[in-house]
Protein backbone atom coordinates (compact mmCIF):
# COMPACT_ATOMS: atom_id res chain seq x y z
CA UNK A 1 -12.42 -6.28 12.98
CA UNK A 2 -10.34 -4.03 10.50
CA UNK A 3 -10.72 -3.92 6.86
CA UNK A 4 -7.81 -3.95 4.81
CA UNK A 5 -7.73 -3.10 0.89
CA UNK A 6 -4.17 -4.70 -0.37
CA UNK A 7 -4.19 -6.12 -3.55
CA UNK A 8 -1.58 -8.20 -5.99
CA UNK A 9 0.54 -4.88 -7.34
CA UNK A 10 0.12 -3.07 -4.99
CA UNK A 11 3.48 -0.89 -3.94
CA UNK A 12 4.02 -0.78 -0.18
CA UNK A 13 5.96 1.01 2.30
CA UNK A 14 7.33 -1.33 5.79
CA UNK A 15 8.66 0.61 8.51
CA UNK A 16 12.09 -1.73 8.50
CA UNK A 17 12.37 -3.51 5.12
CA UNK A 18 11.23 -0.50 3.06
CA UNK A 19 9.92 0.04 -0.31
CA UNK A 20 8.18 -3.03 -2.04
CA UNK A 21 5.65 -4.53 -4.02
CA UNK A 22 3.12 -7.21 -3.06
CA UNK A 23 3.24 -10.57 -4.93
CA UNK A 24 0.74 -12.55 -3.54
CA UNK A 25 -2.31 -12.25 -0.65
CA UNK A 26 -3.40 -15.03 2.13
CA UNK A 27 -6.30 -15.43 4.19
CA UNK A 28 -8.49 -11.91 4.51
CA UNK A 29 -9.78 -9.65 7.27
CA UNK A 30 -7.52 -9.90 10.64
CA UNK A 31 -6.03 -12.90 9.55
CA UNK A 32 -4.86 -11.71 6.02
CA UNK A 33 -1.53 -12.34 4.96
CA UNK A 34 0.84 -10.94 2.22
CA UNK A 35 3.88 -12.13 0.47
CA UNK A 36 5.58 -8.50 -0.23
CA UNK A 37 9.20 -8.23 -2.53
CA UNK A 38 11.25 -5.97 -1.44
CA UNK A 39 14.69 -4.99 -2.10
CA UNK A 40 17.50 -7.39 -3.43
CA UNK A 41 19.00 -7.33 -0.23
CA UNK A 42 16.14 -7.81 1.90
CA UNK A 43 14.30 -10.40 -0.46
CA UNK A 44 10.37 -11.81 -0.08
CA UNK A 45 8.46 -11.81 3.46
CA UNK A 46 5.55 -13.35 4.35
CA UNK A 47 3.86 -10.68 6.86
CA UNK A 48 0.64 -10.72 9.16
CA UNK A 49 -1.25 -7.40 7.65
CA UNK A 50 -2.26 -6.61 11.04
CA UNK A 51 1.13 -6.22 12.63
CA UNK A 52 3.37 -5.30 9.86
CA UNK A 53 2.24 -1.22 9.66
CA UNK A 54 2.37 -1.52 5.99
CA UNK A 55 1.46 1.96 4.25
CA UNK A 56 0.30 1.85 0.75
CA UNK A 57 2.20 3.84 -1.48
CA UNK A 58 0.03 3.98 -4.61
CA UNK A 59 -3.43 5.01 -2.67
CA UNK A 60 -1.14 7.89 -1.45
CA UNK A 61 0.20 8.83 -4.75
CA UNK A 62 -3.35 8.64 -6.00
CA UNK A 63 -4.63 11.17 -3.79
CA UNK A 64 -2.37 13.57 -4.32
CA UNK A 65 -3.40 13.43 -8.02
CA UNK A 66 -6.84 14.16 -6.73
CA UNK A 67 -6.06 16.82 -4.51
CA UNK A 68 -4.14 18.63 -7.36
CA UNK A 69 -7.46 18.15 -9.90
CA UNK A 70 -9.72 19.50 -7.07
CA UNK A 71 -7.26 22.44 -7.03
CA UNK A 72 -7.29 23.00 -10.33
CA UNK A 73 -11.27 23.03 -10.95
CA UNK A 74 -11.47 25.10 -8.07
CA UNK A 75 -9.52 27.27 -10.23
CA UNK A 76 -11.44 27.25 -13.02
CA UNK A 77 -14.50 27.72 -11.11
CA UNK A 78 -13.29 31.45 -10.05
């Protein structure tokens, strides 16, 4: 069983429908679902989290900001 860490907010990537942000979270563990908003064009799907390949955006744009303050006390360190 997988274990996946989505939450209300959360900014999401979908391999199809794009960018988008998710509004509301059913069910948990394999059978989790998530109600994600995307574009104007594209509007709100419902999507089964383990089939839709979502990728989270803001965990990614968090580690990079981690990555750059281990850089920098590695720096300091010197």
């Amino acid at each position: 069983m997988e274990f996946y860490d989505f939450a209300r907010g959360d900014k999401v990537e979908h391999p199809v429908f794009g960018k988008g942000s998710i509004v509301d979270i059913y069910g948990d563990g394999e059978a989790m679902k998530v109600l994600v908003k995307f574009s104007k064009e594209i509007g709100e799907k419902k999507l089964a989290v383990k089939y839709a390949k979502l990728v989270k955006l803001n965990e990614r744009a968090r580690l990079s900001a981690d990555n750059e303050q281990t850089a920098d006390s590695q720096d300091n360190e010197e």
